[in-house]
PDB file of N, CA and C in Angstrom:
ATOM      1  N   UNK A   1       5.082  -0.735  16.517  1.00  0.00           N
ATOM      2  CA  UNK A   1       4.022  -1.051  15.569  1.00  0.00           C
ATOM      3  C   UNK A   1       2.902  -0.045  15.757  1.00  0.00           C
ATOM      4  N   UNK A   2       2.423   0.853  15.057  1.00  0.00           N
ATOM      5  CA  UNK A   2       1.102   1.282  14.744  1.00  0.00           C
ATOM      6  C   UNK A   2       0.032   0.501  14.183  1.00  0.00           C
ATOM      7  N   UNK A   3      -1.023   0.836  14.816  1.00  0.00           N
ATOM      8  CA  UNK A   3      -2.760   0.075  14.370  1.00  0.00           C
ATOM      9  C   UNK A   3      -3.345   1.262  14.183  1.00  0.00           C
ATOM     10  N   UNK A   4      -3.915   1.053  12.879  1.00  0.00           N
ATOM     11  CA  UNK A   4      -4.704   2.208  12.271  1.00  0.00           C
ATOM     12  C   UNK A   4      -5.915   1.708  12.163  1.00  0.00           C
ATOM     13  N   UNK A   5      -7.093   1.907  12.885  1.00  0.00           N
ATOM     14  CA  UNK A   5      -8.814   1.719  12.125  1.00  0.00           C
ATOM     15  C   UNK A   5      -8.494   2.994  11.396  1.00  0.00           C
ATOM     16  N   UNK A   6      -9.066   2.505  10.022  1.00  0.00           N
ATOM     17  CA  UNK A   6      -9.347   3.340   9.125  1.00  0.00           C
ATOM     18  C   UNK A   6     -10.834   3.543   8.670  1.00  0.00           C
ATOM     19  N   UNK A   7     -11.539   4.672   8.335  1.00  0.00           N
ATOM     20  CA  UNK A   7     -12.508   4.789   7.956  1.00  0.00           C
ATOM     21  C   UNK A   7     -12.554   5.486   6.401  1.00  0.00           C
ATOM     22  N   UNK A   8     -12.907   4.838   5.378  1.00  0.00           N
ATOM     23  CA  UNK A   8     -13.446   5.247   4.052  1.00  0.00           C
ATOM     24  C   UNK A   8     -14.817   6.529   4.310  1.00  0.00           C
ATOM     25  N   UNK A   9     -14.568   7.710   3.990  1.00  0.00           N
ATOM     26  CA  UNK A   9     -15.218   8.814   3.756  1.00  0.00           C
ATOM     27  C   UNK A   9     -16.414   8.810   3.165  1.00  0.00           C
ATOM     28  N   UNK A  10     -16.111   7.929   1.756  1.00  0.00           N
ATOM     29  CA  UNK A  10     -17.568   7.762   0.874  1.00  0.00           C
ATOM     30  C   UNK A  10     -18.383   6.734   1.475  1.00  0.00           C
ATOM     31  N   UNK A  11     -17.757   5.326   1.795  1.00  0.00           N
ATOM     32  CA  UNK A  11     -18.547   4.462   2.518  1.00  0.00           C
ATOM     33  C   UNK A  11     -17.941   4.272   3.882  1.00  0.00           C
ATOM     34  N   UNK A  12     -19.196   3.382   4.103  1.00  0.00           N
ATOM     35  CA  UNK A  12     -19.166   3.032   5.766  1.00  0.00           C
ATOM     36  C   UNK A  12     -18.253   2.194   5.850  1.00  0.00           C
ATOM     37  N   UNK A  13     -17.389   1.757   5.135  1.00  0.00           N
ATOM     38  CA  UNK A  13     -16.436   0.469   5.404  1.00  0.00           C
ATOM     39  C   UNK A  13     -15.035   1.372   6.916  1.00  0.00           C
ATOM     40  N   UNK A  14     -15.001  -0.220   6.859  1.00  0.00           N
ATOM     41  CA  UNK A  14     -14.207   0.446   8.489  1.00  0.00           C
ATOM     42  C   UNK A  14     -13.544  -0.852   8.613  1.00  0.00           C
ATOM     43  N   UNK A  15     -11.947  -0.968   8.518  1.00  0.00           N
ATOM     44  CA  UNK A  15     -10.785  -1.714   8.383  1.00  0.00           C
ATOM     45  C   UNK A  15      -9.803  -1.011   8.790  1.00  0.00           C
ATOM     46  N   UNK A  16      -8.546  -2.130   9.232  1.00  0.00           N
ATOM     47  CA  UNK A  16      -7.567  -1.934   9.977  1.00  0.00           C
ATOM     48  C   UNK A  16      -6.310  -2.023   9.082  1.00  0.00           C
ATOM     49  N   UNK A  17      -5.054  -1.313   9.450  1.00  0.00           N
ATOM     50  CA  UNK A  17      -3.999  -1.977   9.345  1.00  0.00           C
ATOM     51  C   UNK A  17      -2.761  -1.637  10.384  1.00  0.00           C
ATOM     52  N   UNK A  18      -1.416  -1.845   9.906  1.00  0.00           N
ATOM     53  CA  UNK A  18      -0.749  -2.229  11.184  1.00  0.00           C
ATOM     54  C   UNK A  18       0.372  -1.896  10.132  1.00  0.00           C
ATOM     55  N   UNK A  19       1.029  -0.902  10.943  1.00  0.00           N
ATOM     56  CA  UNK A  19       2.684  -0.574  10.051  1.00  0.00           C
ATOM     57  C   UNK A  19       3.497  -0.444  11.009  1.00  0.00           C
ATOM     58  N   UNK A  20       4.647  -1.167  10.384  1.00  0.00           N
ATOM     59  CA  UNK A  20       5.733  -0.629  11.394  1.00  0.00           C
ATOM     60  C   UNK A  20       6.399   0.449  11.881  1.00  0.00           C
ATOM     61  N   UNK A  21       7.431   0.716  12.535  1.00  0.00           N
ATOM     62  CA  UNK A  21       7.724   1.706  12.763  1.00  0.00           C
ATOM     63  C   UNK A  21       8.108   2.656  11.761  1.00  0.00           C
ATOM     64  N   UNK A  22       9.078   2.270  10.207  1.00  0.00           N
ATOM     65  CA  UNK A  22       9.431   3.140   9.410  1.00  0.00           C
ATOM     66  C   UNK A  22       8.625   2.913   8.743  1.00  0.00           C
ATOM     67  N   UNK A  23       6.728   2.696   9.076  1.00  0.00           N
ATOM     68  CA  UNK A  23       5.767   3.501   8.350  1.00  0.00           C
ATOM     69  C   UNK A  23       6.071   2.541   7.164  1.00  0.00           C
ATOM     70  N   UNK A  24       6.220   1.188   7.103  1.00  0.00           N
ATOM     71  CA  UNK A  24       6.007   0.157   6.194  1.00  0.00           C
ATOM     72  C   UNK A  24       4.402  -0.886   6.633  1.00  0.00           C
ATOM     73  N   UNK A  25       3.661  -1.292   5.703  1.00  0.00           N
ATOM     74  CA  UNK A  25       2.692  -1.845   5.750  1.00  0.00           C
ATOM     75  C   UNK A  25       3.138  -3.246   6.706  1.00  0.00           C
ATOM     76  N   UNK A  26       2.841  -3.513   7.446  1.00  0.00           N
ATOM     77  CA  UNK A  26       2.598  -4.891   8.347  1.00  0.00           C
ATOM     78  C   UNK A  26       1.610  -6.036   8.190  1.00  0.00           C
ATOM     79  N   UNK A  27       0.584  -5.658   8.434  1.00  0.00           N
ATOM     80  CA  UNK A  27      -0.482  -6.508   8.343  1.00  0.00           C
ATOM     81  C   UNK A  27      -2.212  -5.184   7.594  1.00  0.00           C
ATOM     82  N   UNK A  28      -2.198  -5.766   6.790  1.00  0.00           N
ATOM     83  CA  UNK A  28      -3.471  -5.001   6.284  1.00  0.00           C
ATOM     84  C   UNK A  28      -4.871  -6.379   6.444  1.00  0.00           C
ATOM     85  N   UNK A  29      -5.419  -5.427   6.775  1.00  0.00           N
ATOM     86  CA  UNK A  29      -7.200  -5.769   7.008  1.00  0.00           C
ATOM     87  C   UNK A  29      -7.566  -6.717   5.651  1.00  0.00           C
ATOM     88  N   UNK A  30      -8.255  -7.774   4.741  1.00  0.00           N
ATOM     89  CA  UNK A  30      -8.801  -7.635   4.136  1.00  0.00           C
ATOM     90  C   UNK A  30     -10.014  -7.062   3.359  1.00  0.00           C
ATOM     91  N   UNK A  31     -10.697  -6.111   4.354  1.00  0.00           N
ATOM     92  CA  UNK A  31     -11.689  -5.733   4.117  1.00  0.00           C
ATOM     93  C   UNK A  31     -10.951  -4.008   3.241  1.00  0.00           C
ATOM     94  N   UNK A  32      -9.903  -4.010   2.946  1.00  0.00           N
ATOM     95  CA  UNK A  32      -9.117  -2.912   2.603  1.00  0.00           C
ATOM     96  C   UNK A  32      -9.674  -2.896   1.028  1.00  0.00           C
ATOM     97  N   UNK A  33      -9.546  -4.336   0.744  1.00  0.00           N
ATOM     98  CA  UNK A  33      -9.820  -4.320  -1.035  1.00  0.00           C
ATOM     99  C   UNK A  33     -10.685  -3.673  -1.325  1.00  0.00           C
ATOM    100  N   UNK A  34     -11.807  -3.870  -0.545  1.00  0.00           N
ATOM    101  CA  UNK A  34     -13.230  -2.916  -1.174  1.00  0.00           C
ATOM    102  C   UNK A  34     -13.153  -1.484  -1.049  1.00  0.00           C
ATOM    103  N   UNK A  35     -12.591  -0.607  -0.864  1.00  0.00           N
ATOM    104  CA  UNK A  35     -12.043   0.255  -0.535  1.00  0.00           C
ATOM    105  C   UNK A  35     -11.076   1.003  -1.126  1.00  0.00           C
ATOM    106  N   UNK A  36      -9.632   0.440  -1.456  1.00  0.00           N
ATOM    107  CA  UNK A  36      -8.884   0.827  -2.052  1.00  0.00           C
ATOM    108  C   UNK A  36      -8.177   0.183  -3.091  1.00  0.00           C
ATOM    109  N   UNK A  37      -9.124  -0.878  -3.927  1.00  0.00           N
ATOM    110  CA  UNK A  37      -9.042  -2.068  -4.649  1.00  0.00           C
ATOM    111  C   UNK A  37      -7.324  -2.641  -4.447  1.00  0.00           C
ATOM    112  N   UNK A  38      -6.963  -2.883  -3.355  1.00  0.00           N
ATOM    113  CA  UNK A  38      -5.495  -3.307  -3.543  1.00  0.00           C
ATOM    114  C   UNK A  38      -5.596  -4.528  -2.760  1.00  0.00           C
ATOM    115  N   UNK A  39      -5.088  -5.825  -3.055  1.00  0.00           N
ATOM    116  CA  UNK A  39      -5.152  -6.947  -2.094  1.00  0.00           C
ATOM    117  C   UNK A  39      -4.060  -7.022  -0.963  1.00  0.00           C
ATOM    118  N   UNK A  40      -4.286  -7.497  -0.096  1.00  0.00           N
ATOM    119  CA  UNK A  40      -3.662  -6.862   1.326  1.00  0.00           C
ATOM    120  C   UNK A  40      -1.808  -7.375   0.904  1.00  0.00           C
ATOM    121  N   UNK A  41      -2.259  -8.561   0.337  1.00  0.00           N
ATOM    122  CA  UNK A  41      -0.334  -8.820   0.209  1.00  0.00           C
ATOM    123  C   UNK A  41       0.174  -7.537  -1.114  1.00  0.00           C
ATOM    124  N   UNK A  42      -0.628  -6.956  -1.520  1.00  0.00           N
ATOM    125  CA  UNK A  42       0.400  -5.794  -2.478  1.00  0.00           C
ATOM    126  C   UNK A  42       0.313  -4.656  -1.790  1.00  0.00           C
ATOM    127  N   UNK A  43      -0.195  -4.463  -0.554  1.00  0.00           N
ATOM    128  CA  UNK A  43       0.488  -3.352   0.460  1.00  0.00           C
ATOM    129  C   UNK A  43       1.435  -3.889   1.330  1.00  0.00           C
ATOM    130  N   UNK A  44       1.850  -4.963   2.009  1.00  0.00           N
ATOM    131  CA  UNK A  44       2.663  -5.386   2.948  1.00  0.00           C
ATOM    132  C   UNK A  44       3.629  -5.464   2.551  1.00  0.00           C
ATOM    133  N   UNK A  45       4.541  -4.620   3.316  1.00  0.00           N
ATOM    134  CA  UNK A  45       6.028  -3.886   2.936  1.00  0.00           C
ATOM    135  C   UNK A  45       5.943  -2.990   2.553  1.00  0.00           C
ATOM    136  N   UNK A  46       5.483  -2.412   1.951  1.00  0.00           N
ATOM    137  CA  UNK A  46       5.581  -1.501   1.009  1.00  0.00           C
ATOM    138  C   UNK A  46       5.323  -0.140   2.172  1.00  0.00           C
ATOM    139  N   UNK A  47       6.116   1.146   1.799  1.00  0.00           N
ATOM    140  CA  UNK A  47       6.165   2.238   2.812  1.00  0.00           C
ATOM    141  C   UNK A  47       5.187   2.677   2.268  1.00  0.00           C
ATOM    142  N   UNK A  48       4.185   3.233   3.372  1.00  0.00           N
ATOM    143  CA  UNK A  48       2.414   4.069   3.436  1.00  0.00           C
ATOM    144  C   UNK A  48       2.815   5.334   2.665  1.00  0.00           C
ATOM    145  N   UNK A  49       3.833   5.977   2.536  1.00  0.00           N
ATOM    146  CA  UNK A  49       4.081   7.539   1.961  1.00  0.00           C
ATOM    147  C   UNK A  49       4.095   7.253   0.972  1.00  0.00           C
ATOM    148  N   UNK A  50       4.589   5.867   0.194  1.00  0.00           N
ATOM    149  CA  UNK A  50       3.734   5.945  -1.389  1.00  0.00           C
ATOM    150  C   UNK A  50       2.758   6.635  -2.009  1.00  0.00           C
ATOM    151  N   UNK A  51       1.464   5.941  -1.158  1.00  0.00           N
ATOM    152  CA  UNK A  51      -0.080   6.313  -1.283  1.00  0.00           C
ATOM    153  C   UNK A  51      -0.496   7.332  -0.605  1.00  0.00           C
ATOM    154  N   UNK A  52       0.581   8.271  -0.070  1.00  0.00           N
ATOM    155  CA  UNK A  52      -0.344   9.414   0.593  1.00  0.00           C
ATOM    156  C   UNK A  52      -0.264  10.532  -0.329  1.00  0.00           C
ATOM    157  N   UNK A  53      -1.448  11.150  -0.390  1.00  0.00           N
ATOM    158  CA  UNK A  53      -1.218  12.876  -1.757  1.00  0.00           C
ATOM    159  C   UNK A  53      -0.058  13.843  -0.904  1.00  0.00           C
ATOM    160  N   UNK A  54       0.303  14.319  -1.983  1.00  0.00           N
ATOM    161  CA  UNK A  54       1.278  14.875  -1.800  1.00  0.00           C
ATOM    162  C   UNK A  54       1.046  16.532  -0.538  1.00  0.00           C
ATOM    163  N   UNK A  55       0.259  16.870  -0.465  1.00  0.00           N
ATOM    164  CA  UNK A  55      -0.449  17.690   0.081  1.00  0.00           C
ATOM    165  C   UNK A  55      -0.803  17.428   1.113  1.00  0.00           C
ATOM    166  N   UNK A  56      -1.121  16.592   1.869  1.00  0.00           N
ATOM    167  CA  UNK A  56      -1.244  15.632   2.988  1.00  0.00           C
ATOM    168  C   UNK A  56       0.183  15.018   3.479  1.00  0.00           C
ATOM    169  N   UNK A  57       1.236  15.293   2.947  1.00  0.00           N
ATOM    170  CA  UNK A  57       2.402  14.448   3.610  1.00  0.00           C
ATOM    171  C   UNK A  57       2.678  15.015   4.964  1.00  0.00           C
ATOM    172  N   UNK A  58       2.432  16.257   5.226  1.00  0.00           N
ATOM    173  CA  UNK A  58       3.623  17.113   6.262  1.00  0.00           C
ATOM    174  C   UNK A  58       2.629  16.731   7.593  1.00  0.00           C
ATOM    175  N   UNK A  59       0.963  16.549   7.818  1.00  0.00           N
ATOM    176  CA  UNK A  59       0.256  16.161   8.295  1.00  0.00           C
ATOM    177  C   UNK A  59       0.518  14.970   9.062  1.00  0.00           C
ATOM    178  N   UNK A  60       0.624  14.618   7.880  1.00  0.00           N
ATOM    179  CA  UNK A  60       0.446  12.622   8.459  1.00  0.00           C
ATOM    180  C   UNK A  60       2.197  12.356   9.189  1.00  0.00           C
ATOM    181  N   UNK A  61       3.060  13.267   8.766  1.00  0.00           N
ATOM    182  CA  UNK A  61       4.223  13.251   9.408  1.00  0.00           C
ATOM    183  C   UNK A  61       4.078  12.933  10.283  1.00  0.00           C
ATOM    184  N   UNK A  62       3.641  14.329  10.816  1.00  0.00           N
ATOM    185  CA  UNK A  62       3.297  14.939  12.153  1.00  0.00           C
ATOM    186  C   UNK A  62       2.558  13.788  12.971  1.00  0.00           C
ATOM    187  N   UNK A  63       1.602  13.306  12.512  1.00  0.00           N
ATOM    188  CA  UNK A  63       0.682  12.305  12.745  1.00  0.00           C
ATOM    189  C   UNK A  63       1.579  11.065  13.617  1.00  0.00           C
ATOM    190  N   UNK A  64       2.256  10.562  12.264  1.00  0.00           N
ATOM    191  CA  UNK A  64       3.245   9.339  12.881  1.00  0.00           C
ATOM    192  C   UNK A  64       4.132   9.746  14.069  1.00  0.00           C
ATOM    193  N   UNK A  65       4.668  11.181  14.203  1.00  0.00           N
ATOM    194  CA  UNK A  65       5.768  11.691  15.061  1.00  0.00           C
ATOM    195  C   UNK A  65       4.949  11.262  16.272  1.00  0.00           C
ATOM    196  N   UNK A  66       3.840  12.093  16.684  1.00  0.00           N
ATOM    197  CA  UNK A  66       2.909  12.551  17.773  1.00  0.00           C
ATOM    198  C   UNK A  66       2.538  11.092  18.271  1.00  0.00           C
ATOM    199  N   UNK A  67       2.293   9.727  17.406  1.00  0.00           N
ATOM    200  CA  UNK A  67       1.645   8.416  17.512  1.00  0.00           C
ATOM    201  C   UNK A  67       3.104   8.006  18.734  1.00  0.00           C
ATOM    202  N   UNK A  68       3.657   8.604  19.098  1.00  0.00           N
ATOM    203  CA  UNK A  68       4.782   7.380  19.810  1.00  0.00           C
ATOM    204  C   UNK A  68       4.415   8.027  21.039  1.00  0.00           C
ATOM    205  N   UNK A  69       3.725   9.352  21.461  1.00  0.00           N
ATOM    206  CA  UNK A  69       3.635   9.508  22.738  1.00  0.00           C
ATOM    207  C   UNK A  69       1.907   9.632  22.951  1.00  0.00           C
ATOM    208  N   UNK A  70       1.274   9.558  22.231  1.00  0.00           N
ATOM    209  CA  UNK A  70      -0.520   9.851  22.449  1.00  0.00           C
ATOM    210  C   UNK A  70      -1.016   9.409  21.021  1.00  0.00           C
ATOM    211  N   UNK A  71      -2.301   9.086  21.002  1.00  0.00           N
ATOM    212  CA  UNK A  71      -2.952   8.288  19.656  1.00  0.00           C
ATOM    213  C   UNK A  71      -3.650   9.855  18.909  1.00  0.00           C
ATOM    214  N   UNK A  72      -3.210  10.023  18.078  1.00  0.00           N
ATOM    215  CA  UNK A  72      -4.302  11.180  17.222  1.00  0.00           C
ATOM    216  C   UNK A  72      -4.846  10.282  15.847  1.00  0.00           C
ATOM    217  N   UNK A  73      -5.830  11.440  15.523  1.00  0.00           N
ATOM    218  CA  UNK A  73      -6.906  11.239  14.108  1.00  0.00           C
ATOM    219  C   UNK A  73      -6.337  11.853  13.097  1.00  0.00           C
ATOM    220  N   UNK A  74      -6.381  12.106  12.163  1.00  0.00           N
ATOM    221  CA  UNK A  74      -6.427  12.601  10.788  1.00  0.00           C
ATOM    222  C   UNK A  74      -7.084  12.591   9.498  1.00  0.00           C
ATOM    223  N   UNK A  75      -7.586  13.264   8.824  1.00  0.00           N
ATOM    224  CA  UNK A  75      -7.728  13.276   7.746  1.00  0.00           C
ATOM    225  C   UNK A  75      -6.748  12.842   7.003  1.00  0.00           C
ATOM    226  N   UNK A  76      -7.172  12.316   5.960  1.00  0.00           N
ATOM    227  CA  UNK A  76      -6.461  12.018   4.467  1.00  0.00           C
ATOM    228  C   UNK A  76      -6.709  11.684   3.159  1.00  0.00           C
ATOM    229  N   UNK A  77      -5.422  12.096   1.900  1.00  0.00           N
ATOM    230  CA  UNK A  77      -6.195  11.565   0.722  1.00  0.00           C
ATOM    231  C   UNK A  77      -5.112  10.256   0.229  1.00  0.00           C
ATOM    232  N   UNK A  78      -5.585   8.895  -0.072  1.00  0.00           N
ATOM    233  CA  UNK A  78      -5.188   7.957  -0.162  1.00  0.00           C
ATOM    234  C   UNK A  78      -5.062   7.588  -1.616  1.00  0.00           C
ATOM    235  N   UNK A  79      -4.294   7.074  -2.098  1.00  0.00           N
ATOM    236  CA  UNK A  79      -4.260   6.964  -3.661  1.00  0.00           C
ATOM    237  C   UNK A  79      -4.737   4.880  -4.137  1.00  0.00           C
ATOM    238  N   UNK A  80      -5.702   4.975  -4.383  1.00  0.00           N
ATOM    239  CA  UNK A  80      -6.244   3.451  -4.899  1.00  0.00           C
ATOM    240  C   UNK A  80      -5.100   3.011  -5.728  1.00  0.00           C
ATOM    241  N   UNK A  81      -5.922   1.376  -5.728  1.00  0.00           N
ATOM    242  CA  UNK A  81      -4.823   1.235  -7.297  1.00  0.00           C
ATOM    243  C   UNK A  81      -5.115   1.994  -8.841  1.00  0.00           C
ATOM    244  N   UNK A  82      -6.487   1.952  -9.401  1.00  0.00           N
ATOM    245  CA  UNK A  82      -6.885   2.763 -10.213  1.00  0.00           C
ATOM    246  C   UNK A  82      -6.463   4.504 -10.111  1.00  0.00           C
ATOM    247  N   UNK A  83      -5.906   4.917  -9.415  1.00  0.00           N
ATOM    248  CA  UNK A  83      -5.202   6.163  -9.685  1.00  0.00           C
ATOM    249  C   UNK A  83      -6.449   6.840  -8.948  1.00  0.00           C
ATOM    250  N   UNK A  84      -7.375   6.627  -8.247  1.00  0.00           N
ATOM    251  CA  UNK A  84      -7.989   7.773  -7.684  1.00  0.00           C
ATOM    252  C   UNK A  84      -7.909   8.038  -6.541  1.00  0.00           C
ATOM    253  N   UNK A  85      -7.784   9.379  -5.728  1.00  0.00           N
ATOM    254  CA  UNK A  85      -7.741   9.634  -4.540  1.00  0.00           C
ATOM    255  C   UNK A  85      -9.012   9.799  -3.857  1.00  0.00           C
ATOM    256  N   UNK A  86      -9.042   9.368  -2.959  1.00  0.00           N
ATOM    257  CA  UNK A  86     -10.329   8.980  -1.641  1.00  0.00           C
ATOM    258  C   UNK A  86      -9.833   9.520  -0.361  1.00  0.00           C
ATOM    259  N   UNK A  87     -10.708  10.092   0.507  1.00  0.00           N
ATOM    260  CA  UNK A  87     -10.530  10.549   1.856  1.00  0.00           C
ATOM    261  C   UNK A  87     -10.737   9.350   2.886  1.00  0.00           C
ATOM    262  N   UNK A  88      -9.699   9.534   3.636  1.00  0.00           N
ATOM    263  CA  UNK A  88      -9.701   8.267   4.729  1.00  0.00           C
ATOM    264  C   UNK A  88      -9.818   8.979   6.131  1.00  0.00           C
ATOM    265  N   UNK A  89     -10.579   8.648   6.851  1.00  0.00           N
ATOM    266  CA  UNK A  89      -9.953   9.162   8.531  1.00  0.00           C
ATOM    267  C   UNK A  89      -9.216   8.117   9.023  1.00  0.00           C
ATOM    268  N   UNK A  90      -8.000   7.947   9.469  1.00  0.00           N
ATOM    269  CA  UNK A  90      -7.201   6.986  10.082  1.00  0.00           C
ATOM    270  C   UNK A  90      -7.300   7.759  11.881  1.00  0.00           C
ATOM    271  N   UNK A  91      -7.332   6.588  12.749  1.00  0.00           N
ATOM    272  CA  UNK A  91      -6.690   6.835  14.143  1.00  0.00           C
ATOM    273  C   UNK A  91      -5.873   6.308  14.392  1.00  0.00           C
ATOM    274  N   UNK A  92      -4.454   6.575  14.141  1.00  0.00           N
ATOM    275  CA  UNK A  92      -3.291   6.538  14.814  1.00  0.00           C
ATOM    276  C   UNK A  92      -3.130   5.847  16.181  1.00  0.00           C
ATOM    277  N   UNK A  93      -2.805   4.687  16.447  1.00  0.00           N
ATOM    278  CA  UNK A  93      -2.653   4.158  18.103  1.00  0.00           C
ATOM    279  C   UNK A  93      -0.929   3.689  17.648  1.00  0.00           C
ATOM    280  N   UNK A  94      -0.699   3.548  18.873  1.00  0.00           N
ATOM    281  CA  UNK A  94       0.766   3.280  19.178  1.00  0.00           C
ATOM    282  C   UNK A  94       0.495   1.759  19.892  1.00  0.00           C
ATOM    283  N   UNK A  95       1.586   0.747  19.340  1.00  0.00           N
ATOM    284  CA  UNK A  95       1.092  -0.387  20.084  1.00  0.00           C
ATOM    285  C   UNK A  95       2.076  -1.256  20.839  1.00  0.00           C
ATOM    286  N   UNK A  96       2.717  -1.341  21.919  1.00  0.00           N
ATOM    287  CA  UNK A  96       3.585  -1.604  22.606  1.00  0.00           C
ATOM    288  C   UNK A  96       3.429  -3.415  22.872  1.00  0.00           C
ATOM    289  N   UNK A  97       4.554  -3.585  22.346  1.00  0.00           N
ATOM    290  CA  UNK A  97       4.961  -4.964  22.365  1.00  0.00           C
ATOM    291  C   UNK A  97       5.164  -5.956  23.909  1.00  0.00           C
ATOM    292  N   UNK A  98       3.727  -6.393  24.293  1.00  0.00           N
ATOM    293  CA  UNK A  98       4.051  -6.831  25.732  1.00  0.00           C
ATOM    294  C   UNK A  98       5.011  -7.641  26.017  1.00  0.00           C
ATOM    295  N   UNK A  99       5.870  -8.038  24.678  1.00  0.00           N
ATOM    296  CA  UNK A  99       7.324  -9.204  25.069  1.00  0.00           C
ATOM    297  C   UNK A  99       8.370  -8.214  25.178  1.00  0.00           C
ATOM    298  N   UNK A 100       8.383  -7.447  24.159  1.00  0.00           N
ATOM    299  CA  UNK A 100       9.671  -6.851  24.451  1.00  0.00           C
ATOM    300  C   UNK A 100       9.859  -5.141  25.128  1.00  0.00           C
ATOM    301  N   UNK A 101       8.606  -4.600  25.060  1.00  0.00           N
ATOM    302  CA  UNK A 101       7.925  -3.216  25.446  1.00  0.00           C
ATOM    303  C   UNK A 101       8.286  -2.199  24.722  1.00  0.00           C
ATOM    304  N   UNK A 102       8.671  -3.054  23.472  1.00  0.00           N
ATOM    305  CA  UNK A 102       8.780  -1.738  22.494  1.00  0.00           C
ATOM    306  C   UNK A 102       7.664  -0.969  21.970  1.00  0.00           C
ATOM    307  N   UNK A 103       7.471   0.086  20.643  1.00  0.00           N
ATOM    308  CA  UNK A 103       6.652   0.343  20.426  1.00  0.00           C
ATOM    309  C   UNK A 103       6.504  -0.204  19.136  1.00  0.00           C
TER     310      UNK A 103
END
């Protein structure tokens, strides 16, 4: 499981979410709506490379690869529901399952 604090670029809003390993939505923050007008159950499931710009994919790859042995940051452009793209800083953590010690 990955935990992402995410930070919105234009505003100060600052929310979480949680994807699984193949980079499917888990648990999203509610505080996400204000932000990226989407309500948290129409991201859960759904794979994050949907909403990432296309220009930003090879990045955030990298991003998810690097998340299984050390936590990194990134830039990004995120696609709302209204079709507009917004800059996010996400931090990448890796989160190890104290029952089973997976990641």
């Amino acid at each position: 499981v990955l935990q992402v604090p995410v930070k919105s670029m234009k505003q100060s809003n600052v929310f979480n979410w949680r994807l699984t390993m193949d980079d499917k939505f888990l648990f999203v923050d509610p505080r996400t709506t204000a932000v990226l007008e989407y309500l948290p159950h129409e991201l859960v499931g759904q794979s994050i490379y949907k909403f990432y710009h296309p220009s930003d994919l090879s990045k955030l790859t990298e991003a998810h690869q690097k998340v299984r042995s050390s936590d990194c940051k990134v830039m990004y452009r995120f696609r709302t529901k209204s079709g507009r793209w917004i800059w996010l800083h996400g931090s990448f953590q890796g989160f190890n399952n104290p029952f089973s010690g997976q990641l």
